[in-house]
N, C-alpha and C. Protein backbone atom coordinates (compact mmCIF):
# COMPACT_ATOMS: atom_id res chain seq x y z
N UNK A 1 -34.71 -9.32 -33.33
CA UNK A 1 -33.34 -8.86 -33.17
C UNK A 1 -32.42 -9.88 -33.81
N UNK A 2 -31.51 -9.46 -34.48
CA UNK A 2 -30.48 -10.10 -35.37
C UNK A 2 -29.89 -11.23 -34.13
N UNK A 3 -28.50 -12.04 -34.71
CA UNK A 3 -27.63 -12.83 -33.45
C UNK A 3 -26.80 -11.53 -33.18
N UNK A 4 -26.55 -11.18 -34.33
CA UNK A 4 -25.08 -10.16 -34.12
C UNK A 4 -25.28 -9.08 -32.77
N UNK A 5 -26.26 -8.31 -33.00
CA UNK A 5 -26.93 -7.33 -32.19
C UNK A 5 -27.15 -7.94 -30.74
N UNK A 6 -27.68 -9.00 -30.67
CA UNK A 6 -27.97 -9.90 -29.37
C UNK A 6 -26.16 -10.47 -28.84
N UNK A 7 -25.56 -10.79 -29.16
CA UNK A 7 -24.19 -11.26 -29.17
C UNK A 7 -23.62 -9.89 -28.72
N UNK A 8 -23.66 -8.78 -28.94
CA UNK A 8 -23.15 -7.67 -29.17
C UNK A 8 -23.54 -7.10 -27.21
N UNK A 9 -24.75 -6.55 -27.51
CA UNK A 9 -25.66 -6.12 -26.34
C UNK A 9 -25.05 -7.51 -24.95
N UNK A 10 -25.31 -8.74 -24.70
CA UNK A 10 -24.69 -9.30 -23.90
C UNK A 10 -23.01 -9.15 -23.73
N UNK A 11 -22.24 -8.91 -24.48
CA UNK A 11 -20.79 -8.70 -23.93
C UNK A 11 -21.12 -7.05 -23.48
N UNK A 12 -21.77 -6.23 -23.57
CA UNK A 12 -21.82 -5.06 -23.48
C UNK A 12 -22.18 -5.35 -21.52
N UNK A 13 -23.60 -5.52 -21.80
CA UNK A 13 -23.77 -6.30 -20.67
C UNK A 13 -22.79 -6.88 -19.47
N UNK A 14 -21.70 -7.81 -20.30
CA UNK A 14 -20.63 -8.57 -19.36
C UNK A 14 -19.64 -7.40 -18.79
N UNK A 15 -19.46 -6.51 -19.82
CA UNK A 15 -18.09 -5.84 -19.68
C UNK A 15 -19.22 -4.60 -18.72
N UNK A 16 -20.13 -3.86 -18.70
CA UNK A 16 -20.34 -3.29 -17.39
C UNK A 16 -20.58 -4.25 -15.74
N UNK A 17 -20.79 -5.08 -16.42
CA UNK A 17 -20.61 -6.18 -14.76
C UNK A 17 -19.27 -6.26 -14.80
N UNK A 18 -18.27 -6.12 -15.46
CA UNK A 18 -17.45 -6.14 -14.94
C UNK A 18 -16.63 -5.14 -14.19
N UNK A 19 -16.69 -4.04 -15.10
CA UNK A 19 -16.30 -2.82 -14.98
C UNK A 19 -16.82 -2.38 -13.64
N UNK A 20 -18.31 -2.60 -13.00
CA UNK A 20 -18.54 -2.50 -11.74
C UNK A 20 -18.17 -2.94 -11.08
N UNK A 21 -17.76 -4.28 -11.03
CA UNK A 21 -17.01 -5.51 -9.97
C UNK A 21 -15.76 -4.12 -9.77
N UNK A 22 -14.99 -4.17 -10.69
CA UNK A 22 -13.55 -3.60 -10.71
C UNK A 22 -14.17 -2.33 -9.70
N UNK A 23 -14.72 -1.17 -10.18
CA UNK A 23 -15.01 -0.52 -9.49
C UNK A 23 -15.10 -0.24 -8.46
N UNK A 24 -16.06 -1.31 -7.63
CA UNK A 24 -16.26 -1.95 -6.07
C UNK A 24 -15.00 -1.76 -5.55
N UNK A 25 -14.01 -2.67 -6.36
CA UNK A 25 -11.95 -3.52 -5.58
C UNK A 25 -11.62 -2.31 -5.40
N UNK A 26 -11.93 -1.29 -6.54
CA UNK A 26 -11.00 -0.33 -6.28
C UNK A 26 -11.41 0.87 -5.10
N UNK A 27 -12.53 1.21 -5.38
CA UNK A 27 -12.81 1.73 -3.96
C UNK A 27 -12.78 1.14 -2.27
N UNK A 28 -12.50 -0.19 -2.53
CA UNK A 28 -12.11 -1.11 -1.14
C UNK A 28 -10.61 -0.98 -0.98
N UNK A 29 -9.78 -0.79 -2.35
CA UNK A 29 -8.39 -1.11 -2.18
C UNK A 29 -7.94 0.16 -1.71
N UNK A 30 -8.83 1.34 -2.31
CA UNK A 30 -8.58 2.46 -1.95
C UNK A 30 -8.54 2.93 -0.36
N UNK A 31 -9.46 2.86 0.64
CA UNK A 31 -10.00 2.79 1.43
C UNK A 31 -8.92 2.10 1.97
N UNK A 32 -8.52 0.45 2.18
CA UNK A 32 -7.46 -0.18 2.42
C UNK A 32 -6.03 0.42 2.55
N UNK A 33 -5.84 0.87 1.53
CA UNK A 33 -4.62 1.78 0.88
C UNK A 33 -4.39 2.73 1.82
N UNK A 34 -5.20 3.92 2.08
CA UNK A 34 -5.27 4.86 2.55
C UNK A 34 -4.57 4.58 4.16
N UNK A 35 -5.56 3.55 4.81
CA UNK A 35 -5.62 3.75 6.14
C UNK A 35 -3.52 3.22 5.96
N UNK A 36 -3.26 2.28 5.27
CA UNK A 36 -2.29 1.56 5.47
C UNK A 36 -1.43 2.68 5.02
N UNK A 37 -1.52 3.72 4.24
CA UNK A 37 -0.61 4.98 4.16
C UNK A 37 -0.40 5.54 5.33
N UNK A 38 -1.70 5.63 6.23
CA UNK A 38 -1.40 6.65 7.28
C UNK A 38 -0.47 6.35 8.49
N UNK A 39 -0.56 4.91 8.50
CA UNK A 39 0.33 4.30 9.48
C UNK A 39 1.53 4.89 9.21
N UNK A 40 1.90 4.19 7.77
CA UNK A 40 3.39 4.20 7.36
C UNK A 40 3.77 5.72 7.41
N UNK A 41 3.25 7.20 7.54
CA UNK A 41 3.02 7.96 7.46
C UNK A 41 4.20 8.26 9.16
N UNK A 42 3.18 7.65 9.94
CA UNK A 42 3.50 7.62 10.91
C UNK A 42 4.94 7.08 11.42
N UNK A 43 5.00 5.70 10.86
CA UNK A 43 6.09 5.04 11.29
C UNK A 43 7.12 5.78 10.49
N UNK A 44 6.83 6.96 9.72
CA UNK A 44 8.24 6.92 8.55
C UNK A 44 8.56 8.16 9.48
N UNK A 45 7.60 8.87 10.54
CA UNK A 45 8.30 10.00 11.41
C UNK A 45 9.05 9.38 12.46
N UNK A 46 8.35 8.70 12.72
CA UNK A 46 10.06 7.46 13.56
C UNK A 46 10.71 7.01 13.43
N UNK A 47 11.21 7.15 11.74
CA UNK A 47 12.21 6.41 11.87
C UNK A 47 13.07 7.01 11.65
N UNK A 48 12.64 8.44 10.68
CA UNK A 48 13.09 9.84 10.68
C UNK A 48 14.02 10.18 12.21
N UNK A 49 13.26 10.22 13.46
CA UNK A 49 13.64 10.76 14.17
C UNK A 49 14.36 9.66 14.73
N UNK A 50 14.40 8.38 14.60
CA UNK A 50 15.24 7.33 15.06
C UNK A 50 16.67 7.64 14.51
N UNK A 51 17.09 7.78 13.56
CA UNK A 51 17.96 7.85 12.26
C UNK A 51 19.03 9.52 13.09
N UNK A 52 18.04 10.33 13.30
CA UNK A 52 18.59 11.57 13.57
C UNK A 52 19.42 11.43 15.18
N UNK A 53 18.69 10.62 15.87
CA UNK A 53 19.35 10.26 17.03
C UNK A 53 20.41 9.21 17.13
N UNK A 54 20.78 8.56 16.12
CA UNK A 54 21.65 7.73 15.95
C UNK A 54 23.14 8.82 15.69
N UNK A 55 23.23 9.54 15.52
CA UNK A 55 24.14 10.59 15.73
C UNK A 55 24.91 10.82 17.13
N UNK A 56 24.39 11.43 17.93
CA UNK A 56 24.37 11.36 19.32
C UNK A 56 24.18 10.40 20.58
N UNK A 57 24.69 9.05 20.17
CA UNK A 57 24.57 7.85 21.41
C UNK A 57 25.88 7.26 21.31
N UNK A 58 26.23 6.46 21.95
CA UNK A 58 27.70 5.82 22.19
C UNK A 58 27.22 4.52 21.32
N UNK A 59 28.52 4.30 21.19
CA UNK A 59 28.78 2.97 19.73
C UNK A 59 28.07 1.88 20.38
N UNK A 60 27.81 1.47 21.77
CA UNK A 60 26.87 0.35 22.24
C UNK A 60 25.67 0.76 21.51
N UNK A 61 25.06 1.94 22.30
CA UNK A 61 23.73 2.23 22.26
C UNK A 61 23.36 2.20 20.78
N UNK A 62 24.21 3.05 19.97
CA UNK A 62 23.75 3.11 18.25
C UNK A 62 23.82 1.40 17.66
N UNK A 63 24.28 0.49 18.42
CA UNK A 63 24.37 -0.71 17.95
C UNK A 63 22.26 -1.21 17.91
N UNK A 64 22.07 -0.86 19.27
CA UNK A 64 20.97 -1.24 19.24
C UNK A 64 20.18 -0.16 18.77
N UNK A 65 19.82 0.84 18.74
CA UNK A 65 19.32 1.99 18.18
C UNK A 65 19.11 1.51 16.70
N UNK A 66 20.51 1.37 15.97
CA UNK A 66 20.89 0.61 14.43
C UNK A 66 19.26 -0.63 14.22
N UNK A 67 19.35 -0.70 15.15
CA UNK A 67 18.83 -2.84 14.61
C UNK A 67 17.76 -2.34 14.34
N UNK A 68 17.25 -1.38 15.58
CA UNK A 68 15.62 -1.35 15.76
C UNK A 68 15.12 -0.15 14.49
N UNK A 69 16.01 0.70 14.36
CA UNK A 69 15.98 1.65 13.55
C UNK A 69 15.76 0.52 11.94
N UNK A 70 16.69 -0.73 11.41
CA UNK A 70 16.66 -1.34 10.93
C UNK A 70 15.20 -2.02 10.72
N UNK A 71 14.85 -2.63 11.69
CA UNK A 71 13.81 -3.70 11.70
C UNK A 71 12.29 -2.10 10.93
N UNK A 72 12.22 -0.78 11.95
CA UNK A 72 11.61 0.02 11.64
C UNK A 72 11.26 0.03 9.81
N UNK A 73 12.97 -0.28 9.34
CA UNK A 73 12.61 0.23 7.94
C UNK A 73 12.33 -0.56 7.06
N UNK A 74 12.83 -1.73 7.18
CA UNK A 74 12.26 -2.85 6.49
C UNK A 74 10.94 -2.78 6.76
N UNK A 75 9.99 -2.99 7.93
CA UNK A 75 8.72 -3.07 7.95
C UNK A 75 8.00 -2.07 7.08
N UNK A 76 8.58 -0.62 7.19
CA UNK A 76 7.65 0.56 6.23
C UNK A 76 8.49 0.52 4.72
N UNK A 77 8.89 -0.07 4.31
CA UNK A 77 9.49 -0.59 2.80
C UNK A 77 8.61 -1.65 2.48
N UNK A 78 8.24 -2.75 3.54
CA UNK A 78 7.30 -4.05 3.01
C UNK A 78 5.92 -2.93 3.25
N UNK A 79 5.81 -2.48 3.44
CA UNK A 79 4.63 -1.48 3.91
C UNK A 79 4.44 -0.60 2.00
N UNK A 80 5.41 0.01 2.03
CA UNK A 80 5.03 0.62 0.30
C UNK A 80 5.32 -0.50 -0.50
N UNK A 81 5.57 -1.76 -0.39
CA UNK A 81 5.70 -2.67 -1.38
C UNK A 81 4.11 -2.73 -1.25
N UNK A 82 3.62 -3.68 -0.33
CA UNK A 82 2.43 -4.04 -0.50
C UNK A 82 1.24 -3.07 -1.22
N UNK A 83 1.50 -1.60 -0.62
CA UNK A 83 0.41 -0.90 -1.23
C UNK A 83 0.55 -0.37 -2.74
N UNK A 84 1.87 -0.66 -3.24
CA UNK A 84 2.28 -0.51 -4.59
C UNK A 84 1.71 -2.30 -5.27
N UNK A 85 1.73 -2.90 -4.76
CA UNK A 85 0.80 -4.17 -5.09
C UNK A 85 -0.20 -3.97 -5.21
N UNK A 86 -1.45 -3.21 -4.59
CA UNK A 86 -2.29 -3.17 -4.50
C UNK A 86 -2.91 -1.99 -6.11
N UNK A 87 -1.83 -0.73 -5.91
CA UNK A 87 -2.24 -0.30 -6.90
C UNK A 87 -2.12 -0.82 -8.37
C-alpha cells in the first residue's frame, strides 16, 4: 500500500471516531435537552397563569405576586438559554 492511501484510510479512520464520539454527545444532549424542556414546559404554565392573576389582586399583593412571577421568569429564560447552548 502506497503512504498516500495509508495517510488517507487513517484520517478516514479518525474522522469516523470522531463522528461517533459526536454522535454519542448528541444523543446524551438530546436526552438532557428533552427532560430539561419538559420542566420548563411546565414552569412556563405557571407563569402563564401567574401573569394572568396579576390582574385581579390589590397593589400589595401584585407587588409580591410581581417578584415571584419575576424570579419564575428569569429562571425559565436561563432555562432556554442553557438548552440553546447545548444545541
Amino acid at each position: 500500500m502506497n503512504e498516500v492511501k495509508i495517510r488517507i484510510e487513517d484520517m478516514l479512520n479518525d474522522l469516523r471516531q470522531e463522528r461517533d464520539e459526536i454522535r454519542v454527545k448528541l444523543h446524551l444532549a438530546k436526552l438532557e435537552t428533552s427532560e430539561d424542556w419538559q420542566k420548563l414546559e411546565a414552569k412556563m404554565g405557571k407563569f402563564e397563569s401567574k401573569v394572568k392573576q396579576l390582574g385581579g389582586v390589590t397593589a400589595e399583593a401584585s407587588k409580591d405576586m410581581g417578584r415571584a412571577a419575576k424570579l419564575l421568569g428569569e429562571e425559565i429564560r436561563d432555562g432556554f438559554k442553557k438548552i440553546a447552548r447545548t444545541l
